[in-house]
N, C-alpha and C. Protein backbone atom coordinates (compact mmCIF):
# COMPACT_ATOMS: atom_id res chain seq x y z
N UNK A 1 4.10 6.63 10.45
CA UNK A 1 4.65 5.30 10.61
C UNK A 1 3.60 4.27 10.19
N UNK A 2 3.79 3.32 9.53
CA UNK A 2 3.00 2.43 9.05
C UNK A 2 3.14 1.14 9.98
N UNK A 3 1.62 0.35 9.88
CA UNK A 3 1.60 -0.60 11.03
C UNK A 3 2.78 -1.38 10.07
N UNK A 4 2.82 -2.42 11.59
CA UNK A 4 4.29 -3.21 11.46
C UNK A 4 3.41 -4.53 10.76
N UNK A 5 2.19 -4.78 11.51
CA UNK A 5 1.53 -6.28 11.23
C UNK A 5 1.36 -6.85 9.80
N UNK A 6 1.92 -7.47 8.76
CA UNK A 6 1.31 -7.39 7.30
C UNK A 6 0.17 -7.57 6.97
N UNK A 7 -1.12 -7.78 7.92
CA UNK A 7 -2.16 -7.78 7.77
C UNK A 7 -3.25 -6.63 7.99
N UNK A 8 -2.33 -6.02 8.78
CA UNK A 8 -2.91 -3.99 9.48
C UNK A 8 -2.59 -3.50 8.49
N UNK A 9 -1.53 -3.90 7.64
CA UNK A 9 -0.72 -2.71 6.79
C UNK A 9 -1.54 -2.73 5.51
N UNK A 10 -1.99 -4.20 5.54
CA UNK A 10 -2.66 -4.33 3.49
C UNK A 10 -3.77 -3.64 4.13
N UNK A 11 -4.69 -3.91 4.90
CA UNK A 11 -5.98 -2.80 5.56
C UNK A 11 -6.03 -1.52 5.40
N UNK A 12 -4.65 -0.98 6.38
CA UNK A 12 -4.52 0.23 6.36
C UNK A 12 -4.22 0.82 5.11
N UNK A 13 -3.19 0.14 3.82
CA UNK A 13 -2.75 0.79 2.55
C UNK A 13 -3.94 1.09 1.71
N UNK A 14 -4.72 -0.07 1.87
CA UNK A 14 -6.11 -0.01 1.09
C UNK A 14 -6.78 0.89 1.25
N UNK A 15 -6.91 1.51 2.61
CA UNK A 15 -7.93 2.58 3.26
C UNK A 15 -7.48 3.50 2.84
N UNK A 16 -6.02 4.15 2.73
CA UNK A 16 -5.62 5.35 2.05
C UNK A 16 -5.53 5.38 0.96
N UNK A 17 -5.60 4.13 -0.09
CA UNK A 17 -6.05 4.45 -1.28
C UNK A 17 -7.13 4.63 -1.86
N UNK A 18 -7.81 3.82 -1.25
CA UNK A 18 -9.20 4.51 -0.92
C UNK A 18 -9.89 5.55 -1.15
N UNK A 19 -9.50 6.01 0.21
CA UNK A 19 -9.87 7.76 0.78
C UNK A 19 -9.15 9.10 0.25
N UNK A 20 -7.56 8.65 0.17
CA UNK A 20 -6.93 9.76 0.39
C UNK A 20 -6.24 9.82 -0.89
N UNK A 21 -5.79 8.70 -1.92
CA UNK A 21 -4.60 9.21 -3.03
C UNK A 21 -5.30 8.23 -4.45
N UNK A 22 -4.69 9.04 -5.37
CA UNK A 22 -5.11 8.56 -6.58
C UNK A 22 -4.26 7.19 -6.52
N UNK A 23 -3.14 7.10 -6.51
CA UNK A 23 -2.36 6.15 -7.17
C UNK A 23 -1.24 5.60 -5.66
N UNK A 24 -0.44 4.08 -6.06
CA UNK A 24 0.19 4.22 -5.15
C UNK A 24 1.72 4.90 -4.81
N UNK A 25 1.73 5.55 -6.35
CA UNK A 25 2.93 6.12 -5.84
C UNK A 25 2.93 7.63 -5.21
N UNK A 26 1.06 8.41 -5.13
CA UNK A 26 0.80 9.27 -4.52
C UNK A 26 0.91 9.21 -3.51
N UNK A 27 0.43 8.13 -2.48
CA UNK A 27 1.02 7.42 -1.22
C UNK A 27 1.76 7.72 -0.55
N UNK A 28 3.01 6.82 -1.21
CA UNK A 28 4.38 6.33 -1.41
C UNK A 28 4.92 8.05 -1.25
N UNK A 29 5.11 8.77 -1.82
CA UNK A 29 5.63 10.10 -2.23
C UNK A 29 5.31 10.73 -0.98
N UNK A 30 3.78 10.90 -0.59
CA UNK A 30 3.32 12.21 0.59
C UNK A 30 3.87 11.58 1.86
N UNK A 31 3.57 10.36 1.62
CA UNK A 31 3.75 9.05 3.45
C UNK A 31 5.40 9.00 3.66
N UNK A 32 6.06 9.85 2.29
CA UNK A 32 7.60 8.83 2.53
C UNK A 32 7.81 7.83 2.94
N UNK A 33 7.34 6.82 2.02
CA UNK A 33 7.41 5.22 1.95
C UNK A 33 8.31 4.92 0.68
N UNK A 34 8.71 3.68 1.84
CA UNK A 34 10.21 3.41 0.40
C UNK A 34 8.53 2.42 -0.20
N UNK A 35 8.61 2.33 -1.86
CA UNK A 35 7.43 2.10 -2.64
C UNK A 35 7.95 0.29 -3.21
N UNK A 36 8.90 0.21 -3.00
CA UNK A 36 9.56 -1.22 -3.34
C UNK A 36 9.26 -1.93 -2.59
N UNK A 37 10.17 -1.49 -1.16
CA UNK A 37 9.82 -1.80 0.14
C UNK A 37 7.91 -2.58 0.61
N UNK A 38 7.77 -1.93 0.21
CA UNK A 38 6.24 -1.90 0.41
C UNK A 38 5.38 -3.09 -0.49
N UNK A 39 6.22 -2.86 -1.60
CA UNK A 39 5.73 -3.62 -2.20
C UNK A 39 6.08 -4.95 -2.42
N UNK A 40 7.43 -5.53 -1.79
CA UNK A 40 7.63 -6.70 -1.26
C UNK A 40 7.21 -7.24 0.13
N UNK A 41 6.81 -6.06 0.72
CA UNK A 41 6.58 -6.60 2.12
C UNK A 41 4.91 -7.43 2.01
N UNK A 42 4.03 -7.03 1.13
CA UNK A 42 2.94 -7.13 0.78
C UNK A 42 2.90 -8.25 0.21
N UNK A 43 3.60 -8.05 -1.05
CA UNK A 43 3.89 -9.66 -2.16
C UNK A 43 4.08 -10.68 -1.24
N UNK A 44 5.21 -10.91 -0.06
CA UNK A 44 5.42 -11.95 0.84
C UNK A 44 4.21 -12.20 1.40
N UNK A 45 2.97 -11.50 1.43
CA UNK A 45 2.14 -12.12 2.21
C UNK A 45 0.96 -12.69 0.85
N UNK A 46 1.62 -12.36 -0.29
CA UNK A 46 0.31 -12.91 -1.65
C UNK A 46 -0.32 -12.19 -2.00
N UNK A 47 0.01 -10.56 -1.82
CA UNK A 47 -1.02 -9.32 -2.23
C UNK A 47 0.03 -9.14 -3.27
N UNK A 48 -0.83 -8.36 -4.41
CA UNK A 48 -0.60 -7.52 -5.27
C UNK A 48 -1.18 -6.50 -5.43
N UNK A 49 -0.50 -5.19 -5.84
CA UNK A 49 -1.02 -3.69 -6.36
C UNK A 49 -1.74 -4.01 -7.73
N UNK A 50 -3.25 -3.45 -8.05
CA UNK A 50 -3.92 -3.22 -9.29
C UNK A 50 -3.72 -1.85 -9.29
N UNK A 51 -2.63 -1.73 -10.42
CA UNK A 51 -3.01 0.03 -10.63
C UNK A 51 -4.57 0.67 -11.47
N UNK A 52 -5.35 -0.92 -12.24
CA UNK A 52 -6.83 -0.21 -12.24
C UNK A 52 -7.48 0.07 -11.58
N UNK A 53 -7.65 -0.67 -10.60
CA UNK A 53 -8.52 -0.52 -9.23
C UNK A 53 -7.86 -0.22 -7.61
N UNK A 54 -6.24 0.71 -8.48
CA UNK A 54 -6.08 1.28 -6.80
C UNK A 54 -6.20 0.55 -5.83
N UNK A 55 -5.78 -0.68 -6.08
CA UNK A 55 -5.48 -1.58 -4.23
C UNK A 55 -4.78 -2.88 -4.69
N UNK A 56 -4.37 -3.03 -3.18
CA UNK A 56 -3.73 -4.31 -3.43
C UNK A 56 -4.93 -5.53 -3.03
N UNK A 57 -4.52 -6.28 -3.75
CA UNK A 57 -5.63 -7.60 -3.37
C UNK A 57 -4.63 -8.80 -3.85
């Protein structure tokens, strides 16, 4: 389960891209995360995914 807070969650997404997955749809795929989902919930707060550098910022 992924934190609910949008500020735990850009933390926490970062940390597993990080540590644990190449890409975010490696993530997305193992975590069963809707990957859209995710990625609007993020955008609403002014983050974006770099697929060069593996994170959202």
């Amino acid at each position: 389960m992924l934190p609910q807070d949008p500020m735990i969650l850009f933390s926490f997404i970062n940390m597993k891209l990080r540590d644990q997955y190449p890409s975010l749809d490696a993530l997305c795929e193992d975590m069963d995360v809707d990957k859209d989902n995710l990625l609007a919930t993020l955008a609403a707060m002014g983050f974006e995914y770099s697929e060069e550098h593996n994170k959202f910022w």
